[in-house]
Every structure is written in C-alpha cells, then in structure tokens.
C-alpha atoms as a PDB file:
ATOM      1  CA  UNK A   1      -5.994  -0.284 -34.226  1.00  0.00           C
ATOM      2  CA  UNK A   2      -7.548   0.633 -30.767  1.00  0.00           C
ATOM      3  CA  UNK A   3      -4.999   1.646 -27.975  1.00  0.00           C
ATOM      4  CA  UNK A   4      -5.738   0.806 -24.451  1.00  0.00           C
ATOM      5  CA  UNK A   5      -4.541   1.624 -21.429  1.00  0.00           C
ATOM      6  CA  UNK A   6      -4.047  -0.687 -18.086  1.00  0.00           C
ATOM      7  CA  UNK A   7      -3.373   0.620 -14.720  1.00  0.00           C
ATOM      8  CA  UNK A   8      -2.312  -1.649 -11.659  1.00  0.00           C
ATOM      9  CA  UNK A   9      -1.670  -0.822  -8.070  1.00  0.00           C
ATOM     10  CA  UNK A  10      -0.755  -3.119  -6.155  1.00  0.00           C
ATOM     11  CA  UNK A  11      -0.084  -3.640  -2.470  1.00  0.00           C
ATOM     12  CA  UNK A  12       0.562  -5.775   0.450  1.00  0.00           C
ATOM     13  CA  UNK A  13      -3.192  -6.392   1.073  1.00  0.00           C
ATOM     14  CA  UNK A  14      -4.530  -6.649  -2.395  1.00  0.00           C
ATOM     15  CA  UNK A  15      -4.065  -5.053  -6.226  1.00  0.00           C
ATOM     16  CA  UNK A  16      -6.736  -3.333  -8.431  1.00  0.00           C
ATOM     17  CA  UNK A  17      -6.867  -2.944 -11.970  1.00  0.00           C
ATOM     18  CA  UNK A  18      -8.702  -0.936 -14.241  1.00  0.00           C
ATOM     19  CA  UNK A  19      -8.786  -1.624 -18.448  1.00  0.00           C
ATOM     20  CA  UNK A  20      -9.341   2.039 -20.131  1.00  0.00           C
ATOM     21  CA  UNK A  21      -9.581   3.514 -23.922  1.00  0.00           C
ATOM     22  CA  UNK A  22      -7.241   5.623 -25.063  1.00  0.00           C
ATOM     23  CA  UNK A  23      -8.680   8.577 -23.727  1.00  0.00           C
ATOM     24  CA  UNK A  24      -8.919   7.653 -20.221  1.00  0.00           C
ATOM     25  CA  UNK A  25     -12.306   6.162 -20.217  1.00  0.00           C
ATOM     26  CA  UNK A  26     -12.857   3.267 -17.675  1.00  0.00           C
ATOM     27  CA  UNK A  27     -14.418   0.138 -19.411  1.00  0.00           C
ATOM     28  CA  UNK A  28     -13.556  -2.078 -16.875  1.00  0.00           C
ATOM     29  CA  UNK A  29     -12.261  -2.924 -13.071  1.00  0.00           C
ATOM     30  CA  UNK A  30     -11.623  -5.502 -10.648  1.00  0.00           C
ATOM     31  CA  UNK A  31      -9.657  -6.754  -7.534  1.00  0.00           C
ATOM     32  CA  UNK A  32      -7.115  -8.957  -6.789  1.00  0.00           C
ATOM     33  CA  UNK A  33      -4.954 -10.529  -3.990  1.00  0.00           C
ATOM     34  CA  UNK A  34      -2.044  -9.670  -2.797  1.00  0.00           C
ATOM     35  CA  UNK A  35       0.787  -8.003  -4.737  1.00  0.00           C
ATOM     36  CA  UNK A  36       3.950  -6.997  -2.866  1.00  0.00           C
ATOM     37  CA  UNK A  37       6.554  -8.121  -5.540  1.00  0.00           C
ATOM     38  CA  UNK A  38       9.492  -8.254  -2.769  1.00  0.00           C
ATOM     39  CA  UNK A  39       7.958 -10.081  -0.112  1.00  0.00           C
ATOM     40  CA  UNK A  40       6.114 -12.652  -1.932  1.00  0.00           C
ATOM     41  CA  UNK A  41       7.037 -12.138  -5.822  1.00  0.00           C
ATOM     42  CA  UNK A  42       5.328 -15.548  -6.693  1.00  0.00           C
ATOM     43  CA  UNK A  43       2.067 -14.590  -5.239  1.00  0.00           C
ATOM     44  CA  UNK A  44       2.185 -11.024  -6.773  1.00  0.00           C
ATOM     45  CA  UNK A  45       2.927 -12.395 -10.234  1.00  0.00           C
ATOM     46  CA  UNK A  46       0.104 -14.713 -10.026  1.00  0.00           C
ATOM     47  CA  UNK A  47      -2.478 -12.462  -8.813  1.00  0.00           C
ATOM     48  CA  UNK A  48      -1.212  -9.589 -10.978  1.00  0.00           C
ATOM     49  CA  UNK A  49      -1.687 -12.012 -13.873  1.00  0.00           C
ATOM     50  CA  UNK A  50      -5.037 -12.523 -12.493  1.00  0.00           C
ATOM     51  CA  UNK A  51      -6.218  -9.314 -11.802  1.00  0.00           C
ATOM     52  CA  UNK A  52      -5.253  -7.843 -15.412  1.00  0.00           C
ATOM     53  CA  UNK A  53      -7.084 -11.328 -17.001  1.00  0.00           C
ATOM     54  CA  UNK A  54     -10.092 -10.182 -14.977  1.00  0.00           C
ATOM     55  CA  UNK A  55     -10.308  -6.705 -16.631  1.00  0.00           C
ATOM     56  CA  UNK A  56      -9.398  -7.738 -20.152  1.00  0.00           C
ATOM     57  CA  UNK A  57     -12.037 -10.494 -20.253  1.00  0.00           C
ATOM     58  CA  UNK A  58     -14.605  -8.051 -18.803  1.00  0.00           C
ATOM     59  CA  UNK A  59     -13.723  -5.425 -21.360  1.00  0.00           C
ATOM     60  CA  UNK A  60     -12.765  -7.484 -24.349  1.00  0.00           C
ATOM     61  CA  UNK A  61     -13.168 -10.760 -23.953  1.00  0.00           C
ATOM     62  CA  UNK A  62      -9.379 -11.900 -23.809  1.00  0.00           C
ATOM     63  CA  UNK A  63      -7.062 -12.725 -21.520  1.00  0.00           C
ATOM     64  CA  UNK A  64      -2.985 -11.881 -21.466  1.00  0.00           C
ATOM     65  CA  UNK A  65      -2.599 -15.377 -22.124  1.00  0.00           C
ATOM     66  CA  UNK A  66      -3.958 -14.936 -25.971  1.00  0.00           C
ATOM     67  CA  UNK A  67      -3.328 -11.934 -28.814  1.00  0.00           C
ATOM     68  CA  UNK A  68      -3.424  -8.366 -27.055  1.00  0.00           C
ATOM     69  CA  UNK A  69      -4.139  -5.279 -28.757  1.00  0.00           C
ATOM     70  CA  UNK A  70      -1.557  -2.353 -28.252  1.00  0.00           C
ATOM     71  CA  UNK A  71      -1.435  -2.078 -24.973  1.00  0.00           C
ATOM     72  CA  UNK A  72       0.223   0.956 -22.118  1.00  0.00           C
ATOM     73  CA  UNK A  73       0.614  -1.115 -18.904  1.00  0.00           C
ATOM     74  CA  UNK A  74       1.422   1.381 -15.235  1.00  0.00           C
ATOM     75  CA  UNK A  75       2.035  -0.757 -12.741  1.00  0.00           C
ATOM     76  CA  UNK A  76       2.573   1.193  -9.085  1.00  0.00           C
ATOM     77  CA  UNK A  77       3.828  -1.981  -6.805  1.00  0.00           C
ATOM     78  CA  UNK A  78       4.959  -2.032  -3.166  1.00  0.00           C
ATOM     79  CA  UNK A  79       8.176  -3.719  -2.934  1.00  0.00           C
ATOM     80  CA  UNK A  80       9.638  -2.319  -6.426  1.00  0.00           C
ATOM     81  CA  UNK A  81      11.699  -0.426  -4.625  1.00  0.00           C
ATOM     82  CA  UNK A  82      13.817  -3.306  -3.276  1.00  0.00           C
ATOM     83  CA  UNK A  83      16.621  -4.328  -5.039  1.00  0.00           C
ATOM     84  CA  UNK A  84      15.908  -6.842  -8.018  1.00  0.00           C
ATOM     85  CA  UNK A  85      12.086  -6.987  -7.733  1.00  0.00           C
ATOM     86  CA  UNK A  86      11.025  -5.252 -10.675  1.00  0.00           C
ATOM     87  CA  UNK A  87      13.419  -7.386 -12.696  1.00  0.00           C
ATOM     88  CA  UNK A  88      11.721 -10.319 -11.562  1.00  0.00           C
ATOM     89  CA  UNK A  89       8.156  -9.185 -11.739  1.00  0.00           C
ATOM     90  CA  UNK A  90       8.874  -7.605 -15.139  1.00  0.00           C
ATOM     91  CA  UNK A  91       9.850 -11.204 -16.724  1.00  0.00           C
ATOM     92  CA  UNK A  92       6.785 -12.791 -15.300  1.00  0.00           C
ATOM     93  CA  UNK A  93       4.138 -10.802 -16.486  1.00  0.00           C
ATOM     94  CA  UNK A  94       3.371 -11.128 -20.429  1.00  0.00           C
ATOM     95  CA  UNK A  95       3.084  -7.091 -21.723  1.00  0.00           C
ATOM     96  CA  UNK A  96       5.589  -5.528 -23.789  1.00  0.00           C
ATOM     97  CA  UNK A  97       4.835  -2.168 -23.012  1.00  0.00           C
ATOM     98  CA  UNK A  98       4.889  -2.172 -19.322  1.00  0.00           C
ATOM     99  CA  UNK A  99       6.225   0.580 -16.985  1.00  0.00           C
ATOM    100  CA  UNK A 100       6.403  -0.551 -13.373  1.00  0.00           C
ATOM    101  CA  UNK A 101       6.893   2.362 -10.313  1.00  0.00           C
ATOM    102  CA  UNK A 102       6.416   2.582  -7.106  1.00  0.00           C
ATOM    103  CA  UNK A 103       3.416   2.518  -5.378  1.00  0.00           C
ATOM    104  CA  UNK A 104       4.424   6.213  -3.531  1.00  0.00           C
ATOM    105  CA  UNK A 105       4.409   7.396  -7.019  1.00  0.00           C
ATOM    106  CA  UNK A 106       0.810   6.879  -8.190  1.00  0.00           C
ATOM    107  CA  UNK A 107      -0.117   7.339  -4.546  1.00  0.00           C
ATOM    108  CA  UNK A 108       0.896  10.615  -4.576  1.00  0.00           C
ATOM    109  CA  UNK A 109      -0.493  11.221  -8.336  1.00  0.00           C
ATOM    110  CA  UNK A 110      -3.755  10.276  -7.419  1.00  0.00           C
ATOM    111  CA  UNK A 111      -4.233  11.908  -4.523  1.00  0.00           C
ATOM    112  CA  UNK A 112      -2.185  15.256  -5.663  1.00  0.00           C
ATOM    113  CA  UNK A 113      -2.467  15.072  -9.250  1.00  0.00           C
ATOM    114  CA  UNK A 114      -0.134  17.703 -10.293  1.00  0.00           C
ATOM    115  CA  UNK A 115      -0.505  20.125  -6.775  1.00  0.00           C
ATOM    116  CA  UNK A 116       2.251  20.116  -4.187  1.00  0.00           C
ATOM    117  CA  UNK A 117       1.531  18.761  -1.192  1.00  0.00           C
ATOM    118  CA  UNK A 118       2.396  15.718   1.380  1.00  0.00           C
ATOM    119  CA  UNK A 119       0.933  12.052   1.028  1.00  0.00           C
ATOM    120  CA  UNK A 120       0.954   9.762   4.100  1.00  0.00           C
ATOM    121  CA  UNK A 121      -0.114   6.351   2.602  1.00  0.00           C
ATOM    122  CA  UNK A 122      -1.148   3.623   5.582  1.00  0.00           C
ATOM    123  CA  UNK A 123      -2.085   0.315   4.537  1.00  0.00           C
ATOM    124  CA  UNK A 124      -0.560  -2.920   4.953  1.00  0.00           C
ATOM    125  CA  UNK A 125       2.966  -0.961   4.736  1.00  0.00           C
ATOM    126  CA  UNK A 126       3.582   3.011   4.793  1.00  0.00           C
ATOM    127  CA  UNK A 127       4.968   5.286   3.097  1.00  0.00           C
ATOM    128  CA  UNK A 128       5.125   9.002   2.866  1.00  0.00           C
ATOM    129  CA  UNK A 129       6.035  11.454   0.050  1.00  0.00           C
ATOM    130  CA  UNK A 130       6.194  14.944  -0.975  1.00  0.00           C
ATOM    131  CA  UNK A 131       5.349  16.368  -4.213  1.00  0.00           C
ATOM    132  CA  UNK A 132       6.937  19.979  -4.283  1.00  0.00           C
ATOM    133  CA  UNK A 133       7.961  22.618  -7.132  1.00  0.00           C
ATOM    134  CA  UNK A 134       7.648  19.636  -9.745  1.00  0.00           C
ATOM    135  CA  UNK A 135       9.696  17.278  -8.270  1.00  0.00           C
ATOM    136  CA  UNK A 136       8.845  13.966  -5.924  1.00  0.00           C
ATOM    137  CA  UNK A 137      10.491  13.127  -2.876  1.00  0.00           C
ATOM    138  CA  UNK A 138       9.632  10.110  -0.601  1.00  0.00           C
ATOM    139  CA  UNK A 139      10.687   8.102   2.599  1.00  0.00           C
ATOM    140  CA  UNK A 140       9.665   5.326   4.446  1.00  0.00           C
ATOM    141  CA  UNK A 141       8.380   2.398   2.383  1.00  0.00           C
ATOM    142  CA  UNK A 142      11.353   0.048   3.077  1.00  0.00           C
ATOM    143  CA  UNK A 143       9.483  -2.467   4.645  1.00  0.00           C
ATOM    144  CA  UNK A 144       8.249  -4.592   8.047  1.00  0.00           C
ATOM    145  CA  UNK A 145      11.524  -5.631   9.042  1.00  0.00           C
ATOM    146  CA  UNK A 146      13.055  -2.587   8.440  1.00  0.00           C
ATOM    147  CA  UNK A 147      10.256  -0.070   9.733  1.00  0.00           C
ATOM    148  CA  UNK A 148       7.088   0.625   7.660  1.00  0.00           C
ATOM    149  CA  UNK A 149       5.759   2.300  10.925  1.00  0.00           C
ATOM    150  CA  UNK A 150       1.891   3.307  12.075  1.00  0.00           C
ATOM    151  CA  UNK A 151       1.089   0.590   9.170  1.00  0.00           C
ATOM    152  CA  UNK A 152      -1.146  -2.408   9.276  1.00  0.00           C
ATOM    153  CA  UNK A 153       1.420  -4.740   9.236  1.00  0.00           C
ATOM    154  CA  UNK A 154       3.635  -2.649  12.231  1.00  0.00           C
ATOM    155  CA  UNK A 155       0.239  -2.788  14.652  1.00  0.00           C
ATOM    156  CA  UNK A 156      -0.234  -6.530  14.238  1.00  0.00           C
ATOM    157  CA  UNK A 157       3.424  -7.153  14.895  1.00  0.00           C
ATOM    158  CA  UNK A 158       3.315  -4.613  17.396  1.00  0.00           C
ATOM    159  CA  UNK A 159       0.250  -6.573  18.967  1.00  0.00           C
ATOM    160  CA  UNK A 160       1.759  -9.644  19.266  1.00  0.00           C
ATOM    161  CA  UNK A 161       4.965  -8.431  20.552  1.00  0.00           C
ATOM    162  CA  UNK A 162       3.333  -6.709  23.460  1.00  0.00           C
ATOM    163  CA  UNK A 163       1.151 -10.145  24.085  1.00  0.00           C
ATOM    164  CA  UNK A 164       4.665 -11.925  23.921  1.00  0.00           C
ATOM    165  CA  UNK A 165       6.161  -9.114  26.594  1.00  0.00           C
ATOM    166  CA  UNK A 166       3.091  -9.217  28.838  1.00  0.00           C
ATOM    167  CA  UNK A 167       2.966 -13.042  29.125  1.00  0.00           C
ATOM    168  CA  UNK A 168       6.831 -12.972  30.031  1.00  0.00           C
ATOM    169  CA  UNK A 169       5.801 -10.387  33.048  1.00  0.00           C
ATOM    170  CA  UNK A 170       7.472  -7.381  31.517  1.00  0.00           C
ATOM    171  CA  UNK A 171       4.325  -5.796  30.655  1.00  0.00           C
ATOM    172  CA  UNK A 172       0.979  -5.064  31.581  1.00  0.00           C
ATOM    173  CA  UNK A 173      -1.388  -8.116  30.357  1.00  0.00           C
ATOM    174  CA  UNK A 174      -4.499  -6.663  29.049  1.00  0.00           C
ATOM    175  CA  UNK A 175      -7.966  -7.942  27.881  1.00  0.00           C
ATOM    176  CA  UNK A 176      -6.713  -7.301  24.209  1.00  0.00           C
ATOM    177  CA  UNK A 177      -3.278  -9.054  24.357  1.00  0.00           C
ATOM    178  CA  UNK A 178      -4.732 -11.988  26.766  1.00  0.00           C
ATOM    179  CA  UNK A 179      -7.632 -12.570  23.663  1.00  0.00           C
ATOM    180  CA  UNK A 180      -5.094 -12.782  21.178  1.00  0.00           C
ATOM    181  CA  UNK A 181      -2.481 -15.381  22.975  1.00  0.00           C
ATOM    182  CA  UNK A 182      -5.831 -17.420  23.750  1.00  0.00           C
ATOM    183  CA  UNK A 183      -6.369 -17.447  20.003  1.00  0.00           C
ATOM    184  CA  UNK A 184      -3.170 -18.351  18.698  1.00  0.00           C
ATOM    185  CA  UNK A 185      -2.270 -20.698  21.512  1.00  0.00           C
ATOM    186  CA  UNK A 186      -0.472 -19.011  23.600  1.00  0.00           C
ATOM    187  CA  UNK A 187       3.538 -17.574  23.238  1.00  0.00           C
ATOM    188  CA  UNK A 188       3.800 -20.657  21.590  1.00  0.00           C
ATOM    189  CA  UNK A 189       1.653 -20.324  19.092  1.00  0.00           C
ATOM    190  CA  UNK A 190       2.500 -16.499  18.782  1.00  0.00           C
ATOM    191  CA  UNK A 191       5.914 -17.777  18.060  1.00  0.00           C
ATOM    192  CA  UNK A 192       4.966 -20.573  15.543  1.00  0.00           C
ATOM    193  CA  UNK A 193       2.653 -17.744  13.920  1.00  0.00           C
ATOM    194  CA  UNK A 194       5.816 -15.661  13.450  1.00  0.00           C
ATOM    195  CA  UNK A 195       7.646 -18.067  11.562  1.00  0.00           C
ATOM    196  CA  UNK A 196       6.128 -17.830   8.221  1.00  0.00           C
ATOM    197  CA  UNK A 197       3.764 -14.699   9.022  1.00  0.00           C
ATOM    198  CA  UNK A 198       3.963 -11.979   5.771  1.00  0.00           C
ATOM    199  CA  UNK A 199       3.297  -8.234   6.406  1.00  0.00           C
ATOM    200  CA  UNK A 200      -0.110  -9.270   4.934  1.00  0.00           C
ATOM    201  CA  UNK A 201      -1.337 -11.725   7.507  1.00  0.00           C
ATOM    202  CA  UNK A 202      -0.204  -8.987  10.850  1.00  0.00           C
ATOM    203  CA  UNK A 203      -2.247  -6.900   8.881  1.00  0.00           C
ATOM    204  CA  UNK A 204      -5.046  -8.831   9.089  1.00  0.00           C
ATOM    205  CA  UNK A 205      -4.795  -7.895  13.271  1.00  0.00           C
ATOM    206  CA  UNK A 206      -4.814  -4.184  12.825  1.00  0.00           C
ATOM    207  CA  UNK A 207      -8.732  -3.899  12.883  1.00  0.00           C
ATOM    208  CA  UNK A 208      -8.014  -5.475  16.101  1.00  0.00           C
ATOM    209  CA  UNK A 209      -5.834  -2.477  17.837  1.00  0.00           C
ATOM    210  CA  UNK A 210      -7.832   0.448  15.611  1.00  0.00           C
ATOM    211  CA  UNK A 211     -10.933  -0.529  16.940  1.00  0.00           C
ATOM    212  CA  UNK A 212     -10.303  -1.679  20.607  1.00  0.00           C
ATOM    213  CA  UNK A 213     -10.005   1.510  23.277  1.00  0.00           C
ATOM    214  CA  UNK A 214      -7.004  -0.872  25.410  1.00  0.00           C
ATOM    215  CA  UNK A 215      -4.922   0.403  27.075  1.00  0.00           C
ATOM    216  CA  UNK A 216      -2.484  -1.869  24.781  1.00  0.00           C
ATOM    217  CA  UNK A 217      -4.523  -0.545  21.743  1.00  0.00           C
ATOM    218  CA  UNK A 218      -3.578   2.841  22.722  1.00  0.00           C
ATOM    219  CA  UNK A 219       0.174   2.720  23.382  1.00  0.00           C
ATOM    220  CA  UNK A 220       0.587   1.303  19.817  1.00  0.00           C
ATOM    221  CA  UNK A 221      -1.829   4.019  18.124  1.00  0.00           C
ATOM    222  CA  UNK A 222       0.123   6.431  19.974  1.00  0.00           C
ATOM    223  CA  UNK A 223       3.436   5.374  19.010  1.00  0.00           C
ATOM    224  CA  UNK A 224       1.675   5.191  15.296  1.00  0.00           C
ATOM    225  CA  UNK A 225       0.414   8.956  15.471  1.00  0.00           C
ATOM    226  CA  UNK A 226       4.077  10.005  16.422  1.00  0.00           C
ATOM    227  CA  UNK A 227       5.718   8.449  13.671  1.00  0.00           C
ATOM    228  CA  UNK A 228       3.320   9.712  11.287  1.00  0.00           C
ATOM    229  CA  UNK A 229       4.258  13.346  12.906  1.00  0.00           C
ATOM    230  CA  UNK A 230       7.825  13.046  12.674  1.00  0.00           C
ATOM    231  CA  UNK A 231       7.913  11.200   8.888  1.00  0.00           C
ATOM    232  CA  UNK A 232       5.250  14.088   7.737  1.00  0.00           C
ATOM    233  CA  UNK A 233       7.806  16.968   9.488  1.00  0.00           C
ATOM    234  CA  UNK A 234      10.839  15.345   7.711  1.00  0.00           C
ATOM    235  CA  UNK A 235       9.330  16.275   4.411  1.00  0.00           C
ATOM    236  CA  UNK A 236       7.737  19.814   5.181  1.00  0.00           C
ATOM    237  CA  UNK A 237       9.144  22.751   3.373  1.00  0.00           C
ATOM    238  CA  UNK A 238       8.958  26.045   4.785  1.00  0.00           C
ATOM    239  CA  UNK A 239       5.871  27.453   3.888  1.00  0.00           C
ATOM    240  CA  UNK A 240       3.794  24.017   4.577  1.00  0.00           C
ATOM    241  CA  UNK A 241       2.435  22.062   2.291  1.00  0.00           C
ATOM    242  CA  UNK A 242      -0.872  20.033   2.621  1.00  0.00           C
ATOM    243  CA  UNK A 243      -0.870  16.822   3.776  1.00  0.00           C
ATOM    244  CA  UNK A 244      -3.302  14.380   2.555  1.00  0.00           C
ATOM    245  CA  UNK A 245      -4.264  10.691   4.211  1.00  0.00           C
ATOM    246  CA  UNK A 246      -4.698   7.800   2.485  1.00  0.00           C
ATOM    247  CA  UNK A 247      -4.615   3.847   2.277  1.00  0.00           C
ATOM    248  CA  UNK A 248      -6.984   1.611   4.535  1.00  0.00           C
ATOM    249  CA  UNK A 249      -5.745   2.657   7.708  1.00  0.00           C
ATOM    250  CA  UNK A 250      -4.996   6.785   6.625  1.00  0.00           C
ATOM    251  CA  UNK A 251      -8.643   8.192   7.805  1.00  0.00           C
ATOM    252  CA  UNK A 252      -8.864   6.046  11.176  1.00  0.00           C
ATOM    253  CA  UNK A 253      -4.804   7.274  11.941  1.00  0.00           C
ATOM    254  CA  UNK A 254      -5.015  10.780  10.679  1.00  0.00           C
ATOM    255  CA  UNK A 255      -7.469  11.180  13.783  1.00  0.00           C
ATOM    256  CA  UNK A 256      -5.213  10.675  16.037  1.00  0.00           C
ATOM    257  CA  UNK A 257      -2.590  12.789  14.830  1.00  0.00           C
ATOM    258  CA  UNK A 258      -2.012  16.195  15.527  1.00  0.00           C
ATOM    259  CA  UNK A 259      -1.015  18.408  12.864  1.00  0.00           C
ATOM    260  CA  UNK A 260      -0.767  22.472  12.710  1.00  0.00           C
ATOM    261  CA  UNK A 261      -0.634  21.773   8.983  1.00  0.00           C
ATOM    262  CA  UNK A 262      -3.553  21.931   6.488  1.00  0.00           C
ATOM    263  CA  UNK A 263      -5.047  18.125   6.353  1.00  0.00           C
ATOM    264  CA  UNK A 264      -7.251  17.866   3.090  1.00  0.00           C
ATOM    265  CA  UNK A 265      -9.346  15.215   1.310  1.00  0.00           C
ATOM    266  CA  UNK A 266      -7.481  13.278  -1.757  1.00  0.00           C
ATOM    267  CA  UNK A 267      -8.228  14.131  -5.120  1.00  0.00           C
ATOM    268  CA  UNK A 268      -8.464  10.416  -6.308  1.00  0.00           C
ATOM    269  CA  UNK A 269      -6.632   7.303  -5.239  1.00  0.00           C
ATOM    270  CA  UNK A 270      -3.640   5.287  -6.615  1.00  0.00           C
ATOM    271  CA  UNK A 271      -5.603   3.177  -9.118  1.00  0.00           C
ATOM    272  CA  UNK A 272      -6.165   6.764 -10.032  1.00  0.00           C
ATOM    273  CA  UNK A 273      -2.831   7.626  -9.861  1.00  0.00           C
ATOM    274  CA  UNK A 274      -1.434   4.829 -12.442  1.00  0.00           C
ATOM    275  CA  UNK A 275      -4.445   5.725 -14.809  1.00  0.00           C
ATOM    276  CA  UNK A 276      -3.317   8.891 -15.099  1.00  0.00           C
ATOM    277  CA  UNK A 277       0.503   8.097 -15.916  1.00  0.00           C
ATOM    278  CA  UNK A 278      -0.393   5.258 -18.570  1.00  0.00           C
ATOM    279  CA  UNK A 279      -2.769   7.941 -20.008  1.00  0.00           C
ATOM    280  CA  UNK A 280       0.675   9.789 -20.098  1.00  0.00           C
ATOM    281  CA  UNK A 281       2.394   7.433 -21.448  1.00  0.00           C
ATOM    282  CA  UNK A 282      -0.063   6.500 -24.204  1.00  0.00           C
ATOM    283  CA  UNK A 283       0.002  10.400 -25.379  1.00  0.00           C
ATOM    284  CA  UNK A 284       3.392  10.440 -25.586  1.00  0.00           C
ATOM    285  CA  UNK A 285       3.739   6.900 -27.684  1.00  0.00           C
END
C-alpha cells in the first residue's frame, strides 16, 4: 500500500500543509488559519483539521474524516512548547502516526538543513535557535506575555502601548500613534481592544510600524533590532556561526540589525523543514 507523508507548520498567523509520496515528492499544498495550539487550541485544531482536509482532497480525494492510507504526519506548532498543548492538540486531530515539534525545530531544518548555523524566526511570535556540532539549541519562543520580542505580535502591542502613554502625556504623540487611537476609539477603545486581543490580531498592526518612518515607528524597530542582537549573541559559539532570517517580518528586521556575523539566505522554509523530518520518519518506519 502507498505511504504518504504530511507536513504541517503552523503558526500564530496561519499553518501550511503539504501532502507528499513516499519519496518526498509534493502532490499537493495549501493554507490555513491560524494555528498556535497554546493560545487558541480550539482554533488551531480546527484549522489544522482544515488545512490537512484541504491537501488530502486535492491529492486523493479524501478527507481525515474518512479511511486514510498509511500515513507519517510532522507537525512543527508554535505553542507546543507550553505545558499541556501537545496533549491537547494530539487528541483532537484524527492521525495515528503523528509526531508534533516545535516550530524552532523545522524552522531551523528548513532553513539549515543539516549545516550549523543560527535561525532568527520573526513572525507573529519569535524565536531563535542554533544548530551546532549536531545538536539544537533554542531560546525565546515563550510567548507575548512573556516576551516573544522584535515579533509581529510585540510591535502591535508595542504600538498601542506607546498610543496609550502618549495620550496620558508621558510621551510624545505622533502622527502614527494619534491614527491608531482615532481608529480604535480612542484609550478607550485601545483598552476594550486589549481585552480579548490574541498575538494574532497585534500582529495584524505590525505592517503599520515596519512601514511608517515615525518617530514612534522607529523607537520600536530599534528596540526590535537590539533584541534580535542580543538573542542572536546569546547563542554564538566562538568561531561564529551564520545566522539566517526568516518568518514574515525576518527580511524587513534583519535590515535594521547590525551584525559582524555572516547573514545568509535560507535554504528552504519550515514547511520545508517538517517535510524533511516526516520524510525521516517514513524511512525509518
């Protein structure tokens, strides 16, 4: 019977799939919605439900819901690393053979493959990793209320907490901030925003500070590039590695960063990444 392999990634923004044969050989992709299985596990479970339906009933005309053929599942998720997630995600979703990691692993196997080197993923959360002498090391990744720093979800908090600041006269009120209390109504509505806001929908405000030259724009991307400094010289060994940029937000911030090391292009991305373990894992079934 013919094996196929399904890889996931999944983050705070959105989760791609992609269906292949045993060998490796893409017959199918698509996109989903969000998928951070700590901060919203019913949402991810739905739309990673969805997402793997989509490229099953591309490629073969089934869905999870019905008779699968043997199947290697690699799912790389943001938020697996919080206590009790995986559990949860792992009873909700309907394949037996299913191995879920984070998504700094495949990050850093798609963009690395099996080279050393230093991953600084920025999307709707962050995190950073080192792949060194065959072993993986990363930090960061725990999360908006707990730092996820020079993300998309840290620059649309960090928008609306400078708009909050300004408004209460401990800032400077700028054309940027005043725009985006006259869109959400004021503090008020700033405030009302914040009350059921997920790292997802501050993301949604990054654009806002990445492409805007304020002057509040630019004390947030500068706080952003020195974070990224100081996480990416926690994990350098001596010689340097490599560091490679990656995520939505990785090209636009690894501008404004300024590195002595060697920045270089990724070899492929996560999707990549978890294609390449369940192609692993299907060899070794």
């Amino acid at each position: 019977m013919t094996v196929y392999l399904l890889a996931v990634d999944g983050g705070g923004t959105g989760c791609r799939a992609a269906l292949a044969d045993a060998t490796g050989q893409v017959l199918a992709r698509a996109n989903g919605g969000p998928a951070n299985i700590a901060s919203d596990p019913e949402t991810a479970a739905r739309n990673l439900v969805s997402v793997c339906d989509d490229v099953l009933l591309q490629a073969l005309g089934i869905s999870s819901a019905g008779s699968l053929p043997p199947l290697h599942v690699v799912m790389g998720l943001a938020g697996s690393n919080a206590t009790g997630s995986v559990a949860r995600i792992r009873a909700a979703l309907p394949f037996a053979s299913l191995r879920i990691e984070t998504d700094a692993l495949i990050a850093v196997k798609g963009a690395l493959q099996d080279g050393d080197g230093i991953v600084a993923a920025l999307g709707t959360g962050s995190v950073f990793a080192r792949q060194w002498q065959g072993t993986m090391r990363s930090i960061g990744g725990h999360g908006l209320a707990l730092g996820d720093e020079a993300s998309g979800a840290w620059l649309g908090r960090g928008l609306l907490s400078l708009a909050v600041l300004a408004e209460d006269g401990l800032g400077n009120m700028t054309p940027l901030l005043r725009s985006i209390l006259d869109e959400l109504g004021g503090v008020e509505g700033v405030t009302g925003f914040s009350l059921t806001a997920r790292p997802a929908d501050y993301a949604k405000l990054a654009p806002r500070v990445v492409l805007s030259g304020d002057p509040a724009a630019m004390v947030l991307l500068d706080r952003a590039a020195a974070d990224i400094a100081a996480y990416v010289t926690a994990l350098q060994p001596d010689p340097p590695l490599p560091v490679v940029f990656l995520g939505s937000l990785g090209p636009a911030l690894a501008q404004r960063v300024t590195l002595q090391w060697d920045v270089r292009a990724p070899l492929g991305n996560a999707l990549d990444g978890a294609l390449q373990l369940a192609l692993q894992q299907g060899r070794m079934a």
